[in-house]
C-alpha atoms as a PDB file:
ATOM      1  CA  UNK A   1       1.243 -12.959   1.369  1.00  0.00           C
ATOM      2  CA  UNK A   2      -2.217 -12.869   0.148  1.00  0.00           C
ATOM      3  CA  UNK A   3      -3.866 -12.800  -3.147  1.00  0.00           C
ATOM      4  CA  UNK A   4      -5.055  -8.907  -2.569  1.00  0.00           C
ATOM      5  CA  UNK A   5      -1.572  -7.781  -0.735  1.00  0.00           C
ATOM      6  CA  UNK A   6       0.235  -8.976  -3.992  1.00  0.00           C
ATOM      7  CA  UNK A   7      -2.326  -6.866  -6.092  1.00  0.00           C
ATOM      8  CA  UNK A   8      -1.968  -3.731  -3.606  1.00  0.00           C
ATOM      9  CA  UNK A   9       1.660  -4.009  -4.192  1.00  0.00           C
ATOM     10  CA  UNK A  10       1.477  -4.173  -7.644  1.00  0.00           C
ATOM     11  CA  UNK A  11      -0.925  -1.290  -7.511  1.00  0.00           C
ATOM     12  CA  UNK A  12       1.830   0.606  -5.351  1.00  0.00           C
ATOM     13  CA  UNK A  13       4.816  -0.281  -7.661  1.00  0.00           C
ATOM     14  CA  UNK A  14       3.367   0.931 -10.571  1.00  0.00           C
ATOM     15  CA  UNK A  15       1.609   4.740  -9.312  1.00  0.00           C
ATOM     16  CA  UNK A  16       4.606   5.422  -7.817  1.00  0.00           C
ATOM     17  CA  UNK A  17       6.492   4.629 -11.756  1.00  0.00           C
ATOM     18  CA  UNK A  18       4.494   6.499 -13.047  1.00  0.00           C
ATOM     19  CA  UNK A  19       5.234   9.306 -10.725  1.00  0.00           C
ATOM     20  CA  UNK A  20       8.714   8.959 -10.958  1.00  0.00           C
ATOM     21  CA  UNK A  21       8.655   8.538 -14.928  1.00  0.00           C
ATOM     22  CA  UNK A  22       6.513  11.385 -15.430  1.00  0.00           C
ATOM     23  CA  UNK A  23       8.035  13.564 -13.194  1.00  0.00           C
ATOM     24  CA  UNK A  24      11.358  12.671 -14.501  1.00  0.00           C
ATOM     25  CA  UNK A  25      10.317  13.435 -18.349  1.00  0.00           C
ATOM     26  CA  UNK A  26       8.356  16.394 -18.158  1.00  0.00           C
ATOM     27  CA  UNK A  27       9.519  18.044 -15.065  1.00  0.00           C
ATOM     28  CA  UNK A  28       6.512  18.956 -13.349  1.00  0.00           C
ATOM     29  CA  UNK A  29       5.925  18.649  -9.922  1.00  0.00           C
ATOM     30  CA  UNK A  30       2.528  17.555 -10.427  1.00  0.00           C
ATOM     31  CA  UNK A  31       3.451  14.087 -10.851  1.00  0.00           C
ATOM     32  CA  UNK A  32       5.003  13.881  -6.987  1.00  0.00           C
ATOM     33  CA  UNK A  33       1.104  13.740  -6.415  1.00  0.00           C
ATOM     34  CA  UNK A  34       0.934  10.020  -8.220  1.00  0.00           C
ATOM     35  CA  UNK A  35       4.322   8.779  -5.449  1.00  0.00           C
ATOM     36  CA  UNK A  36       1.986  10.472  -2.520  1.00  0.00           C
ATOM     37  CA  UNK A  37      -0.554   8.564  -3.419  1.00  0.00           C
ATOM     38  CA  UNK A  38       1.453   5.295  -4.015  1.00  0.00           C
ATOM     39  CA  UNK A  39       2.787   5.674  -0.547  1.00  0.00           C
ATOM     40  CA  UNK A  40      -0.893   6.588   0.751  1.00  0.00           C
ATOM     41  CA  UNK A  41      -1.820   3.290  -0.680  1.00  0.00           C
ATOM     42  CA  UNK A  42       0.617   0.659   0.735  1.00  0.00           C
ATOM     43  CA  UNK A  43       0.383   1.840   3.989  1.00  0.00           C
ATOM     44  CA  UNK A  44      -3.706   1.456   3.422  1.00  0.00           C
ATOM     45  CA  UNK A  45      -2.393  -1.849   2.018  1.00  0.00           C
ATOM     46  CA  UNK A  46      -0.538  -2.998   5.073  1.00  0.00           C
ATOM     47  CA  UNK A  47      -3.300  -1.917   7.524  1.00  0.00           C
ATOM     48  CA  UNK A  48      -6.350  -3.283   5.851  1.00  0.00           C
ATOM     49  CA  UNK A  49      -4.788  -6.425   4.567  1.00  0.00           C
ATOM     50  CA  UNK A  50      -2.914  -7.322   7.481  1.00  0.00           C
ATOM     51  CA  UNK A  51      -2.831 -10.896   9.309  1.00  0.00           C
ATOM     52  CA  UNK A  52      -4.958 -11.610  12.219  1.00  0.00           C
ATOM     53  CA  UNK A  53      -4.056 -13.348  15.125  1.00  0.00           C
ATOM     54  CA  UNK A  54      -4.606 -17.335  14.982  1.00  0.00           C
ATOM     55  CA  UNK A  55      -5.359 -17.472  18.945  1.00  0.00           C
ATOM     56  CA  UNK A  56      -8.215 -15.665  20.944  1.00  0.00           C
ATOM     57  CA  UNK A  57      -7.584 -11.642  21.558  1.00  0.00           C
ATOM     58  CA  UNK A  58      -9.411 -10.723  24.911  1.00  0.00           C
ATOM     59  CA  UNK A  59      -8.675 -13.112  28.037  1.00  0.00           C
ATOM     60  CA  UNK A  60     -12.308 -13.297  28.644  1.00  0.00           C
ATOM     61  CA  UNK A  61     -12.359 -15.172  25.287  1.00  0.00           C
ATOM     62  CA  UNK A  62      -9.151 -17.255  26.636  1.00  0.00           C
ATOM     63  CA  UNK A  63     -10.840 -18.666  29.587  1.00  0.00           C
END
Protein backbone atom coordinates (compact mmCIF):
# COMPACT_ATOMS: atom_id res chain seq x y z
CA UNK A 1 0.00 0.00 0.00
CA UNK A 2 1.27 3.33 -0.89
CA UNK A 3 2.26 6.37 0.95
CA UNK A 4 -1.05 8.38 -0.44
CA UNK A 5 -3.55 5.16 -0.12
CA UNK A 6 -2.55 5.07 3.66
CA UNK A 7 -3.33 8.91 3.87
CA UNK A 8 -6.74 8.46 1.79
CA UNK A 9 -7.62 5.89 4.29
CA UNK A 10 -6.88 7.81 7.08
CA UNK A 11 -8.78 10.62 5.46
CA UNK A 12 -11.79 8.06 5.05
CA UNK A 13 -11.62 6.68 8.68
CA UNK A 14 -11.82 9.78 10.23
CA UNK A 15 -14.96 11.84 7.97
CA UNK A 16 -16.83 9.00 8.33
CA UNK A 17 -16.14 9.36 12.69
CA UNK A 18 -17.00 12.26 12.55
CA UNK A 19 -20.21 11.48 10.84
CA UNK A 20 -21.03 8.81 12.97
CA UNK A 21 -20.02 10.82 16.28
CA UNK A 22 -21.87 13.76 15.34
CA UNK A 23 -24.74 12.20 14.17
CA UNK A 24 -24.83 10.03 17.14
CA UNK A 25 -24.61 13.15 19.72
CA UNK A 26 -26.73 15.62 18.30
CA UNK A 27 -29.12 13.69 16.26
CA UNK A 28 -29.22 15.40 13.12
CA UNK A 29 -29.25 13.92 9.96
CA UNK A 30 -27.01 16.39 8.58
CA UNK A 31 -24.04 14.65 9.66
CA UNK A 32 -24.95 11.33 7.31
CA UNK A 33 -23.59 13.96 4.70
CA UNK A 34 -19.81 13.69 6.35
CA UNK A 35 -20.21 9.18 5.98
CA UNK A 36 -21.44 10.02 2.15
CA UNK A 37 -18.67 11.75 1.63
CA UNK A 38 -16.22 9.34 3.43
CA UNK A 39 -17.55 6.61 1.25
CA UNK A 40 -17.35 9.07 -1.91
CA UNK A 41 -13.76 9.34 -1.01
CA UNK A 42 -12.35 5.77 -0.69
CA UNK A 43 -13.86 4.65 -3.60
CA UNK A 44 -12.04 7.93 -5.35
CA UNK A 45 -9.20 6.48 -3.25
CA UNK A 46 -9.22 3.01 -4.70
CA UNK A 47 -9.66 4.22 -8.33
CA UNK A 48 -7.11 6.94 -8.52
CA UNK A 49 -4.52 5.29 -6.39
CA UNK A 50 -4.76 1.98 -7.74
CA UNK A 51 -1.74 -0.36 -8.99
CA UNK A 52 -0.80 -0.54 -12.53
CA UNK A 53 0.07 -3.41 -14.35
CA UNK A 54 3.99 -4.36 -14.28
CA UNK A 55 3.77 -5.94 -17.98
CA UNK A 56 2.75 -4.16 -21.33
CA UNK A 57 -1.29 -3.51 -21.75
CA UNK A 58 -2.04 -3.56 -25.61
CA UNK A 59 -0.54 -6.66 -27.66
CA UNK A 60 0.77 -4.27 -30.15
CA UNK A 61 3.03 -3.13 -27.26
CA UNK A 62 3.69 -7.05 -26.49
CA UNK A 63 5.12 -7.84 -29.78
Amino acid sequence: MTGPLKAAWALVLFVVVVGIVGWATSGRAVFAVFIVLGVLTGGAALVAFRSTPSGPSSAEERK
